[in-house]
Protein backbone atom coordinates (compact mmCIF):
# COMPACT_ATOMS: atom_id res chain seq x y z
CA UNK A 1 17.23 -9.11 -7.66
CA UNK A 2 14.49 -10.42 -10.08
CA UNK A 3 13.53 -7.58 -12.40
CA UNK A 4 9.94 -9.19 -13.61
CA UNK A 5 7.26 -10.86 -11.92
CA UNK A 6 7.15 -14.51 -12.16
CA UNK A 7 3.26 -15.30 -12.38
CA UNK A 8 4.04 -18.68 -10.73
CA UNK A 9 5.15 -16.89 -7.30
CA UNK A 10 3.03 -15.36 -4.13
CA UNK A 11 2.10 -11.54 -5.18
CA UNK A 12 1.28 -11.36 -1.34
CA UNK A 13 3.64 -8.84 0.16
CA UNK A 14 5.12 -9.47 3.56
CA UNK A 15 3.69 -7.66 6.64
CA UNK A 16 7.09 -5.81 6.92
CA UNK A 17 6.83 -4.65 2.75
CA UNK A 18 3.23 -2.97 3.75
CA UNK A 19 4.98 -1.51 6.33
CA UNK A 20 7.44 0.21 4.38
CA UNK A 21 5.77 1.00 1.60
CA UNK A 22 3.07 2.35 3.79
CA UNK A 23 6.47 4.40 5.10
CA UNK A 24 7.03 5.42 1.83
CA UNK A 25 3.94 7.13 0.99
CA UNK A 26 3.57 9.10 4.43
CA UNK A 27 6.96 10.18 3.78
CA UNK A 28 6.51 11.56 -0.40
CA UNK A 29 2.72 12.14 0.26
CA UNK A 30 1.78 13.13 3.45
CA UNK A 31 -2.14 13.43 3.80
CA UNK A 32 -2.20 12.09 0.82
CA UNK A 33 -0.70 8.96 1.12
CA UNK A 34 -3.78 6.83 1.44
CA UNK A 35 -5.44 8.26 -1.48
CA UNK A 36 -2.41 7.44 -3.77
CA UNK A 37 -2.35 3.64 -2.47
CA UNK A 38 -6.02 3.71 -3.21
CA UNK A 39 -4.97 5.34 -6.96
CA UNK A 40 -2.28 2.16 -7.36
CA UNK A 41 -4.84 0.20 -6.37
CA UNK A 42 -7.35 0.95 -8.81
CA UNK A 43 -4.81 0.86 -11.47
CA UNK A 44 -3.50 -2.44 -10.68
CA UNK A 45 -6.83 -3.63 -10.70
CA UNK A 46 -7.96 -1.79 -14.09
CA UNK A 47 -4.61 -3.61 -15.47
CA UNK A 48 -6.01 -7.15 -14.45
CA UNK A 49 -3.11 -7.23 -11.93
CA UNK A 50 -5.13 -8.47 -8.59
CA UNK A 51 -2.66 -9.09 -6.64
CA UNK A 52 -0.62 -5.64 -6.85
CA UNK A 53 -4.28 -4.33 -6.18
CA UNK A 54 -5.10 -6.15 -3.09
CA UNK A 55 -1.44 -5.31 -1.94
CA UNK A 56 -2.04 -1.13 -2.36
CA UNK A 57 -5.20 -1.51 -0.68
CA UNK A 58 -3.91 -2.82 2.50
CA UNK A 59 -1.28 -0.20 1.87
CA UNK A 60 -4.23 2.64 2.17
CA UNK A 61 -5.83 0.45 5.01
CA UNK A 62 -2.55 0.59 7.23
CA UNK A 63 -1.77 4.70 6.38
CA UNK A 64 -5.67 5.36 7.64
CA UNK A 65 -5.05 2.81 10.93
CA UNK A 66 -1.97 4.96 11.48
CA UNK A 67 -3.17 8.27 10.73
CA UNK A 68 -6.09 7.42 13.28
CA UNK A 69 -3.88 6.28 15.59
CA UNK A 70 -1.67 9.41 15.30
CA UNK A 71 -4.99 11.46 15.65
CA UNK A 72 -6.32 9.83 19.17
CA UNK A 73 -2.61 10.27 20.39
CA UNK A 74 -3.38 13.46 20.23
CA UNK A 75 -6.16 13.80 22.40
């Protein structure tokens, strides 16, 4: 396992790594999952770090999408 970032590699995270870290989140955070992606997101970005910023924020994207989706389940 590579313990630092090598700035010459793809920040992107995989589909599946959204996915669980999205998991993650729900699971420590609950209802407040979203609004701590959107916290890592802003402080990735603050810290110049771009990438790990776009990543959080399609972290907060998917925990909305899914707590919608658990909402109109409901109904």
């Amino acid at each position: 396992m590579t313990l630092f970032w090598n700035p010459e590699e793809d920040p992107t995270p995989a589909p599946r790594d959204v996915e669980v870290m999205a998991a993650v989140l729900e699971g420590r955070h609950g209802s407040f999952a979203a609004d701590m992606a959107d916290f890592l997101s802003t402080f990735h970005a603050q810290k110049g770090d771009v990438g790990r910023s776009w990543a959080w924020a399609g972290v907060a994207d998917l925990v909305r999408f899914r707590a919608r989706e658990r909402l109109t389940d409901l109904n």
